[in-house]
Protein backbone atom coordinates (compact mmCIF):
# COMPACT_ATOMS: atom_id res chain seq x y z
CA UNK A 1 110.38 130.54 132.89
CA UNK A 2 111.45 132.50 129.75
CA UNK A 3 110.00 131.30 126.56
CA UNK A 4 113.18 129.62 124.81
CA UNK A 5 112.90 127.11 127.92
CA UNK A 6 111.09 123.65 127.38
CA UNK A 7 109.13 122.50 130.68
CA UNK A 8 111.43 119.34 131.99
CA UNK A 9 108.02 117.22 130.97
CA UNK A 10 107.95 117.88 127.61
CA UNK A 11 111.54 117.72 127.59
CA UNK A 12 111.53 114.37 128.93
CA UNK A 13 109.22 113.21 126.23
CA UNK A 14 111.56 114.46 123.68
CA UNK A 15 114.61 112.92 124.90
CA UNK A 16 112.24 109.75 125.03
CA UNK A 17 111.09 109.75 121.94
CA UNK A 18 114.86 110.66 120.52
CA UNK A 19 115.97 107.76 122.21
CA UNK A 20 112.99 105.36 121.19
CA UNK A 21 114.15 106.70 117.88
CA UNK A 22 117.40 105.22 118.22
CA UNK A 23 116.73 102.39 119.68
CA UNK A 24 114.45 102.09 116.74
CA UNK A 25 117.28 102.84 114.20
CA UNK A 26 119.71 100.03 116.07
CA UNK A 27 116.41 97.68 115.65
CA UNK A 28 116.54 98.31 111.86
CA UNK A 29 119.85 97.21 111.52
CA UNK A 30 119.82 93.92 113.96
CA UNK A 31 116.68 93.14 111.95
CA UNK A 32 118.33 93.45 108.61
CA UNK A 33 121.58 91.56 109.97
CA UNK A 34 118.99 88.29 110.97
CA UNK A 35 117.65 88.66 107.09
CA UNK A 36 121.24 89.01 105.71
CA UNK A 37 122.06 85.90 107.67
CA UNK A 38 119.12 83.51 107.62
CA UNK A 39 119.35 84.80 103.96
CA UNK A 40 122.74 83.52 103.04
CA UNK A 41 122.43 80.64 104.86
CA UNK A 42 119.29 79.43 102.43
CA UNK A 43 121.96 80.01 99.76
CA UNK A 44 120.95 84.01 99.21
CA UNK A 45 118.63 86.30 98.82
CA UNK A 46 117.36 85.07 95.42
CA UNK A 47 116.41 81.25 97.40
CA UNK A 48 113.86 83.65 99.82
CA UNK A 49 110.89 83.42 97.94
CA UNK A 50 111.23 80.18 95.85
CA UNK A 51 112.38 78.23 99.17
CA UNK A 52 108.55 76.92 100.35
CA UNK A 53 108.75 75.93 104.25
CA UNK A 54 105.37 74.66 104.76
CA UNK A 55 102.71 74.08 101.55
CA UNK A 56 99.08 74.91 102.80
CA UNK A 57 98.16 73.75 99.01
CA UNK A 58 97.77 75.42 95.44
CA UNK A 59 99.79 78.33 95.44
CA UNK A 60 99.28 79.38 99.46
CA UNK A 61 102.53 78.16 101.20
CA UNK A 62 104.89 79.69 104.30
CA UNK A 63 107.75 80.60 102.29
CA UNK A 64 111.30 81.62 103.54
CA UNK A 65 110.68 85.06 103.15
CA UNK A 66 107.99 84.69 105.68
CA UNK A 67 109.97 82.50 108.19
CA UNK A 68 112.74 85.40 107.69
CA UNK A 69 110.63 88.05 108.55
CA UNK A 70 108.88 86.83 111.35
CA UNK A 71 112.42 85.49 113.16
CA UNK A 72 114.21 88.46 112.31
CA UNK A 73 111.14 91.01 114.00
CA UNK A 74 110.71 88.16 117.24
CA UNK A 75 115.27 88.94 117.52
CA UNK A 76 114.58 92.82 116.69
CA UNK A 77 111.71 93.43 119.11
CA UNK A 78 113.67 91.65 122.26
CA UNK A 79 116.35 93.57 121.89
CA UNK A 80 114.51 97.06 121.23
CA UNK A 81 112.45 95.83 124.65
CA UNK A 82 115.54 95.59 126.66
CA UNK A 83 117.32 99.25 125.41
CA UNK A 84 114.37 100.81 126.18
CA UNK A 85 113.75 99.36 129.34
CA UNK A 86 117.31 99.76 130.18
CA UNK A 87 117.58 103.51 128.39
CA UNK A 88 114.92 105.07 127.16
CA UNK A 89 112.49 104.18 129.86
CA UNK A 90 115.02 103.68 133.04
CA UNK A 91 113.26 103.03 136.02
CA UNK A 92 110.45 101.42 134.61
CA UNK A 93 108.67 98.97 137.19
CA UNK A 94 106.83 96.69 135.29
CA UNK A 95 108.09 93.12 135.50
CA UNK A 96 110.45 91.96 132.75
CA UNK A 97 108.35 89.22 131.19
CA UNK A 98 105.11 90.84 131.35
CA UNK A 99 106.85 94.15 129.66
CA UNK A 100 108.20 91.84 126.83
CA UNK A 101 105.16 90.38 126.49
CA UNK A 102 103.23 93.88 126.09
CA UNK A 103 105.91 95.31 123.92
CA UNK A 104 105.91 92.02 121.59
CA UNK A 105 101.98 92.01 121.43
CA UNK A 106 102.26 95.90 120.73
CA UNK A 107 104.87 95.26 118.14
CA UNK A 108 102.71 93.02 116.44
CA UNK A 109 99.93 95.56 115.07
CA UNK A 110 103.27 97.21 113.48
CA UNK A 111 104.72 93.59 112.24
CA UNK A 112 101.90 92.63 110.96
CA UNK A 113 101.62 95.90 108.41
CA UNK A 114 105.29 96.14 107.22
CA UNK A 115 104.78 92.26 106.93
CA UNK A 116 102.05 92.92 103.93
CA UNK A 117 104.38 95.77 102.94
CA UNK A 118 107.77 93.19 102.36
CA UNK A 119 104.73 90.90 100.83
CA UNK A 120 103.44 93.35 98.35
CA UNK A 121 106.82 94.26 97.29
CA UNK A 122 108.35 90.61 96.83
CA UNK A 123 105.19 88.98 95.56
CA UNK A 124 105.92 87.96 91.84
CA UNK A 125 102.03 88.96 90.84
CA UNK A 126 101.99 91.83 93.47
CA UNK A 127 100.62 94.62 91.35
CA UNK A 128 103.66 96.69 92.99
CA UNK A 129 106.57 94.09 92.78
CA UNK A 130 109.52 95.99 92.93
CA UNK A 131 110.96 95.56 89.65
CA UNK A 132 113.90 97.45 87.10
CA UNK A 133 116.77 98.54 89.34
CA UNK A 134 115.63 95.17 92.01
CA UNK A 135 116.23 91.53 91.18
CA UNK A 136 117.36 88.59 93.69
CA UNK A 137 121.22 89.31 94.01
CA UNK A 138 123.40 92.03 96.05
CA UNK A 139 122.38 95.52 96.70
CA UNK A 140 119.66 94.70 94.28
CA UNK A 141 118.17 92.45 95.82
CA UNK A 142 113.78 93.28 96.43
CA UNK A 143 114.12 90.51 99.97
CA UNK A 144 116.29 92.99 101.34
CA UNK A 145 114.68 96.31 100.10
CA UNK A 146 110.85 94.84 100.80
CA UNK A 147 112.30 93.51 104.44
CA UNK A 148 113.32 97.23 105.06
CA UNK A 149 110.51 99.19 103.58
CA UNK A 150 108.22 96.83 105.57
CA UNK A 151 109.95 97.53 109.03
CA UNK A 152 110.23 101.43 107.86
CA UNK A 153 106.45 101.32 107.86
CA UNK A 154 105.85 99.82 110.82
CA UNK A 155 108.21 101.06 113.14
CA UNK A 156 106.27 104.59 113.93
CA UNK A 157 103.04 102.15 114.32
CA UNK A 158 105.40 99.92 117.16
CA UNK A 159 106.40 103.49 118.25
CA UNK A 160 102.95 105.22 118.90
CA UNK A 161 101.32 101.78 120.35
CA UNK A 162 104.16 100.83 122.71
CA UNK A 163 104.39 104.69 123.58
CA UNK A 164 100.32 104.05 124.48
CA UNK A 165 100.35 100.66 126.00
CA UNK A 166 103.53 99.09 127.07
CA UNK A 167 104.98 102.18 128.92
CA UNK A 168 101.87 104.47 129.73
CA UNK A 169 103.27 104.28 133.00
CA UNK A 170 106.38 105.62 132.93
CA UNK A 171 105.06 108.41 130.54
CA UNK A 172 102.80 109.19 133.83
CA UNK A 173 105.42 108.88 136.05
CA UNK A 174 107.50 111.28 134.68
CA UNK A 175 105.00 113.86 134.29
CA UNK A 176 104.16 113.29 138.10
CA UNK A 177 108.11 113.71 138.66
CA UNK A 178 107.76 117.04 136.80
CA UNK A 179 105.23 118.60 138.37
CA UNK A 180 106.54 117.70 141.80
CA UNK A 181 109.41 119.15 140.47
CA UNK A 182 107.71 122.37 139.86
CA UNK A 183 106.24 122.92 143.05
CA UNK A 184 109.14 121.88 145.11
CA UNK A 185 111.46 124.98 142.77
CA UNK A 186 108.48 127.48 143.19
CA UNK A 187 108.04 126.46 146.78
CA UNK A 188 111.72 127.39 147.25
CA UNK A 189 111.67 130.51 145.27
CA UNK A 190 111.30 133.95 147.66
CA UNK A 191 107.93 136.21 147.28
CA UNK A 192 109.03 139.28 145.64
């Protein structure tokens, strides 16, 4: 094997975790597309945080915002499941429903932290409130920048825990492939 050659293993956990990346990237933007709707349907971005679903009392209350986020990640992570189980992980045996169910509960360690992320950045007495260039309307609006930065931050977390968890398997499976692989091209190969 010369030395600008990549063993088909390693290879095939690049071309995963390019195509996790994607996947990833098309997550992003169905994500952002639920906000941008649920959004304008509750009369815009700038109704998010004002617009209290349930009141728990005081000043604690499930706002819009939160509703948003948490129907927009549930849409997101179903259909990141289903390209990877279709793309980047083809072939995978687990069961459908019990792979969803291990890729949501995964996903949730990584919802939960870009969930405090969109929090701290749209919370009016959040001590970093995005503020100047952000207000409630258009490009400039924090819901949409906060709903971003906090799925930014926790997609590598979704990544290296689904990666772990939800398809060990295949990850093992493919480096048994390889190495079969291997020995079946070096059992072929003359002695010199």
């Amino acid at each position: 094997m010369s030395d600008n050659t990549v063993p088909f293993f390693k290879r095939a956990w690049v071309e995963q975790f390019v195509k996790f990346g994607l996947v990833g990237a098309s997550g992003v933007v169905v994500n952002m597309l639920i906000a941008f709707i649920m959004n304008k349907a509750n009369g815009g971005a700038a109704n998010a945080y004002s617009t209290v679903v349930l009141s728990l009392g005081g000043d604690w209350a499930i706002r819009f915002t939160h509703v948003v986020y948490v129907v927009a990640f549930i849409i997101a992570n179903t259909t990141n499941y289903q390209l990877n189980r279709v793309w980047t992980f083809k072939g995978t045996r687990r069961g459908w429903w019990r792979g969803w169910v291990m890729f949501f509960a995964s996903g949730i360690v990584g919802a939960l932290v870009g969930f405090f992320v969109k929090m701290a950045l749209t919370h009016p007495n959040s001590p970093i409130y995005l503020t100047g260039w952000f207000n409630d309307t258009g490009l400039h609006a924090r819901e949409y920048w906060g709903q971003l930065a906090g799925v930014l931050v926790g997609t590598p977390i979704n990544f290296v825990i689904n990666r772990l968890v939800t398809f060990k398997h295949h990850a093992v499976e493919v480096a048994a492939d390889a190495a079969e692989a291997a020995a079946a091209a070096q059992a072929q190969t003359p002695a010199a």
